[in-house]
C-alpha atoms as a PDB file:
ATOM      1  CA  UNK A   1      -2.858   4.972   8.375  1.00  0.00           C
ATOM      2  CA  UNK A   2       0.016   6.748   6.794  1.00  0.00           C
ATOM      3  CA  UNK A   3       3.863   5.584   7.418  1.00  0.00           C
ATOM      4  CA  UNK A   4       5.558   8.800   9.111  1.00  0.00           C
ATOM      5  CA  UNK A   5       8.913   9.892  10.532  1.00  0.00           C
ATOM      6  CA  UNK A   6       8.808   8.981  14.299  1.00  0.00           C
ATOM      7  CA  UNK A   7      10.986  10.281  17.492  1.00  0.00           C
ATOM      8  CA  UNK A   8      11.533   8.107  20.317  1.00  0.00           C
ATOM      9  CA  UNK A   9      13.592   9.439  23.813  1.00  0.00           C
ATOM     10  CA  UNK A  10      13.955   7.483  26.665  1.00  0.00           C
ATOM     11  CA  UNK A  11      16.530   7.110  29.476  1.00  0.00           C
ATOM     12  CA  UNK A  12      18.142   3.580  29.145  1.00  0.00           C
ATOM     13  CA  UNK A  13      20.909   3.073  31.919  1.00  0.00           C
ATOM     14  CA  UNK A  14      21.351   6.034  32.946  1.00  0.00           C
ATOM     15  CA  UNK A  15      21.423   7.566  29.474  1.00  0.00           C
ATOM     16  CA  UNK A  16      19.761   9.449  27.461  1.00  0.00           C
ATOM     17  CA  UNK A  17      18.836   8.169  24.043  1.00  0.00           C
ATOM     18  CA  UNK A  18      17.049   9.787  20.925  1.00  0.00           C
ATOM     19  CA  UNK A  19      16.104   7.436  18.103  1.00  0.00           C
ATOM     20  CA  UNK A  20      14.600   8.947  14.988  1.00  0.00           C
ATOM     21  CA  UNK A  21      13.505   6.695  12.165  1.00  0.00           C
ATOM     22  CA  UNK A  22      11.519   7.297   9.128  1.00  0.00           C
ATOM     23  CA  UNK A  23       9.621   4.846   6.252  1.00  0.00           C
ATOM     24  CA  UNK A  24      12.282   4.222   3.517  1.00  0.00           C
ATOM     25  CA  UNK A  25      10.383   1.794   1.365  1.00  0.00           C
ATOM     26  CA  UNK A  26       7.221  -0.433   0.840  1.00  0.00           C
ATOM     27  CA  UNK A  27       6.531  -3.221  -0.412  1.00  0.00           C
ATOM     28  CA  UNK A  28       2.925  -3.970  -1.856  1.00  0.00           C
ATOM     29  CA  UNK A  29       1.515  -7.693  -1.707  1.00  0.00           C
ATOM     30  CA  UNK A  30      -1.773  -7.644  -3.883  1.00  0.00           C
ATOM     31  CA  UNK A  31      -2.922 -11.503  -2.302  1.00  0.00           C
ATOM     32  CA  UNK A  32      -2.703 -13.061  -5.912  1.00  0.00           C
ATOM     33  CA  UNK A  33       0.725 -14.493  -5.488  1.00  0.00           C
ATOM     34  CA  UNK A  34       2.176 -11.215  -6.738  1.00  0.00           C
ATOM     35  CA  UNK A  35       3.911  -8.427  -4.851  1.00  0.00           C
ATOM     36  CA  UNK A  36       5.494  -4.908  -6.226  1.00  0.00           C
ATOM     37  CA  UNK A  37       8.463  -3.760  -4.575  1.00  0.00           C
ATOM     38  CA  UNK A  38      10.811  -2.897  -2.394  1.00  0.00           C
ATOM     39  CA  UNK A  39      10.094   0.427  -3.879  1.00  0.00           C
ATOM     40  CA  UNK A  40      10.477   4.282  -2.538  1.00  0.00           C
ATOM     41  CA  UNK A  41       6.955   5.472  -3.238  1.00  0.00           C
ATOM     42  CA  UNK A  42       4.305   4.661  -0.786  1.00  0.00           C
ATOM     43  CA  UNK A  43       1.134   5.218  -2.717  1.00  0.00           C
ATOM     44  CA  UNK A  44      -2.121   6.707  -2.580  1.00  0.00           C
ATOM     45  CA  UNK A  45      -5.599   7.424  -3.232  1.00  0.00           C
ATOM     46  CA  UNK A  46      -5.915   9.588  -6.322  1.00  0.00           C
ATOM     47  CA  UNK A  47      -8.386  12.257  -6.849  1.00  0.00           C
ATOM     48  CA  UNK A  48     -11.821  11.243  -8.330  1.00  0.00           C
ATOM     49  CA  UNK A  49     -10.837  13.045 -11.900  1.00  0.00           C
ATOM     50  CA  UNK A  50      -7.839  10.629 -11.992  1.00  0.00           C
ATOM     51  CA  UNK A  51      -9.491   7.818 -11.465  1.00  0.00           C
ATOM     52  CA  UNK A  52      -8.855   5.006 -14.053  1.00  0.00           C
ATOM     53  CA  UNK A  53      -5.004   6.416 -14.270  1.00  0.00           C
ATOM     54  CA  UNK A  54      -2.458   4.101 -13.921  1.00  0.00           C
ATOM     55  CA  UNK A  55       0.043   4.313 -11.202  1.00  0.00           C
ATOM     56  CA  UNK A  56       3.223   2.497 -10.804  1.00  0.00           C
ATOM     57  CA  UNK A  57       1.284   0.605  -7.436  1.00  0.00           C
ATOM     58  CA  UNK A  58      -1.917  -0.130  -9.746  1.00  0.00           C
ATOM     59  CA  UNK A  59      -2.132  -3.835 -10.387  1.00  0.00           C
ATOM     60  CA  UNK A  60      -4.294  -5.796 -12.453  1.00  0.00           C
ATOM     61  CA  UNK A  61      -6.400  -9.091 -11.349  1.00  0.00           C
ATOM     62  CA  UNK A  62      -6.365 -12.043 -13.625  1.00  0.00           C
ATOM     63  CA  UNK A  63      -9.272 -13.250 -12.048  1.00  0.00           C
ATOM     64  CA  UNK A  64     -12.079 -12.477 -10.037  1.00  0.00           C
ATOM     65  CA  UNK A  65     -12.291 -13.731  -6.312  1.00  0.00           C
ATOM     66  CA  UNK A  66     -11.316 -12.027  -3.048  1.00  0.00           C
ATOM     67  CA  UNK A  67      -7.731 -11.407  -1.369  1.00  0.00           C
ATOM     68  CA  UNK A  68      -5.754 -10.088   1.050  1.00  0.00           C
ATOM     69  CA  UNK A  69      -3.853  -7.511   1.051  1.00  0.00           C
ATOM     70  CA  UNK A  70      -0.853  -5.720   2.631  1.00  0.00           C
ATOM     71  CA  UNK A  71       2.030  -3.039   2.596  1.00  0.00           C
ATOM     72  CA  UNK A  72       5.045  -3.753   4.405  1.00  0.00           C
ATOM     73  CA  UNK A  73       7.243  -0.507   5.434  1.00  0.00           C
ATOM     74  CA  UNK A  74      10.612  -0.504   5.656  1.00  0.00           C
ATOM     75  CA  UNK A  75      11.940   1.586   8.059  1.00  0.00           C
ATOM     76  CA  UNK A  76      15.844   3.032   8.243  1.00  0.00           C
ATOM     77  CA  UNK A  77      16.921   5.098  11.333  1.00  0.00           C
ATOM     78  CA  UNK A  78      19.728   6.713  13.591  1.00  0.00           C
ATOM     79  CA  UNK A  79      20.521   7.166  17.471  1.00  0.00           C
ATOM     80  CA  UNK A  80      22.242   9.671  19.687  1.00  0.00           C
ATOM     81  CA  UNK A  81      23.090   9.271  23.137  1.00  0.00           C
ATOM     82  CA  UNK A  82      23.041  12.002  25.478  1.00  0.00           C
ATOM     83  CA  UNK A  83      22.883  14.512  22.940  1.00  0.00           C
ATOM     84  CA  UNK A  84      26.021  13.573  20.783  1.00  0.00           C
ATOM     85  CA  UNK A  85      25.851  13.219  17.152  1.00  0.00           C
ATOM     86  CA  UNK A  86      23.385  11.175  15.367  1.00  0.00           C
ATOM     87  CA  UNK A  87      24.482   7.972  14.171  1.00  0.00           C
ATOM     88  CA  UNK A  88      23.262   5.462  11.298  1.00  0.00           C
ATOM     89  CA  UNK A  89      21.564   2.391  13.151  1.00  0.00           C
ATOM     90  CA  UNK A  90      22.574  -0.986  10.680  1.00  0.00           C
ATOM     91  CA  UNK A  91      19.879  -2.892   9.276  1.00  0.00           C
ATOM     92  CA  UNK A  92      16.009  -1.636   8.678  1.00  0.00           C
ATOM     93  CA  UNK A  93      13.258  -2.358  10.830  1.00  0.00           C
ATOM     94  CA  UNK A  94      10.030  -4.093   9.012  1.00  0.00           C
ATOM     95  CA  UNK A  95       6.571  -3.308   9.688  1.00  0.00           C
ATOM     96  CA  UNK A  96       3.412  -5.186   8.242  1.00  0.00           C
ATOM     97  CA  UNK A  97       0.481  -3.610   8.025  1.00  0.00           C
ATOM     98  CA  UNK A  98      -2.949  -5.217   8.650  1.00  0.00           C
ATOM     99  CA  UNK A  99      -4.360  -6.981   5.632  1.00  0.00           C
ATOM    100  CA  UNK A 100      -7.483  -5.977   4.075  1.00  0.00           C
ATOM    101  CA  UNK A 101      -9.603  -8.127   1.749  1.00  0.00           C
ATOM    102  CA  UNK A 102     -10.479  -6.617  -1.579  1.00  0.00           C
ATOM    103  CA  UNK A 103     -13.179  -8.316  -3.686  1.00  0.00           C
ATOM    104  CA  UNK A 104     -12.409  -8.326  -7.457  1.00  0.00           C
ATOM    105  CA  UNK A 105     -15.515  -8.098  -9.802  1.00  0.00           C
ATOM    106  CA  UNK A 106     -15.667  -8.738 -13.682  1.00  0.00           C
ATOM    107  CA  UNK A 107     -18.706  -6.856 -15.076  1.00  0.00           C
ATOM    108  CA  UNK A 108     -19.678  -6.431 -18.955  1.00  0.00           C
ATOM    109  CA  UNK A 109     -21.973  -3.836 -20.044  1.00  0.00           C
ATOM    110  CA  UNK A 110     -23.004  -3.014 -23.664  1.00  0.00           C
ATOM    111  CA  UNK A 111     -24.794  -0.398 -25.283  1.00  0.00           C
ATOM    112  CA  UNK A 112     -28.213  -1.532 -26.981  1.00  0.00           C
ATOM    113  CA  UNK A 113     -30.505   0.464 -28.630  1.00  0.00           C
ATOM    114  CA  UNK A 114     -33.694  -2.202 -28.205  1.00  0.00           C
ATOM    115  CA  UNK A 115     -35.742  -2.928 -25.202  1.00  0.00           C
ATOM    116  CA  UNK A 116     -36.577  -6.887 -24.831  1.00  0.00           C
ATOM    117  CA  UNK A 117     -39.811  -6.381 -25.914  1.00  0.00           C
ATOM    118  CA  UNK A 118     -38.512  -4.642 -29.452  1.00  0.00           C
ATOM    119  CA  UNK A 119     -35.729  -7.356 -29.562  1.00  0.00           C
ATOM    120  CA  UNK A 120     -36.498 -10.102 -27.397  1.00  0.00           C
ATOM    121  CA  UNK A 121     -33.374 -11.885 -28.717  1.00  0.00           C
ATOM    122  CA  UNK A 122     -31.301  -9.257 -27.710  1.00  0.00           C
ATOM    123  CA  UNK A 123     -28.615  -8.709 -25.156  1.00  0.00           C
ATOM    124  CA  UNK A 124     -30.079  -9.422 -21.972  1.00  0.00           C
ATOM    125  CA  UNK A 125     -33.160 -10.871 -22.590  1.00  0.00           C
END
């Protein structure tokens, strides 16, 4: 699910408010100890021809294993009440997503021009 702008009206007291906030920044926690951020960019899937490009939210494993892990949005927002101007609200509401467990995998493959039973010393065999 994608962080969005949001619009909230209710009637509190007797009032009526408007709140309107939006995602500001993210912060990306990869499981491994390591996080990246708070930063403006939210991220993304990219396009099958891109993939293997490195992004600024890419991060490398140092090891294999599984781990959870998460984006945090930051969101920043303002208020009006009963129509009047919109004003800054202080602070910045935080909003963890649900974790998700990647599994890291280490694979080698090499190019061989023998079959085992050409080379039976070779790679694989």
């Amino acid at each position: 699910m994608e962080a969005s702008s949001q619009v909230f009206e209710m009637e509190l007291l007797g009032q009526s408010i408007r709140i309107e906030v939006e995602p500001t920044e993210y912060t990306f926690n990869y499981g491994d100890g390591t996080s990246y951020g708070p930063v403006s960019t939210s991220g993304g899937p990219l396009p099958e021809a891109r993939w293997g490009e490195q992004t600024p939210t890419s991060h490398m494993y140092s090891q294999t294993g599984d781990f959870t892990v998460g984006i945090t949005t930051f969101f920043s927002g303002q208020y009006s009440v009963n129509g009047g101007p919109m004003i800054p609200m202080d602070g910045r509401a935080e909003v963890a997503s649900p974790s998700q467990v990647v599994s890291v995998w280490r694979a080698e493959s090499r190019n061989v021009a023998d079959n085992c039973l050409v080379n039976p010393a070779g790679v694989g065999c």
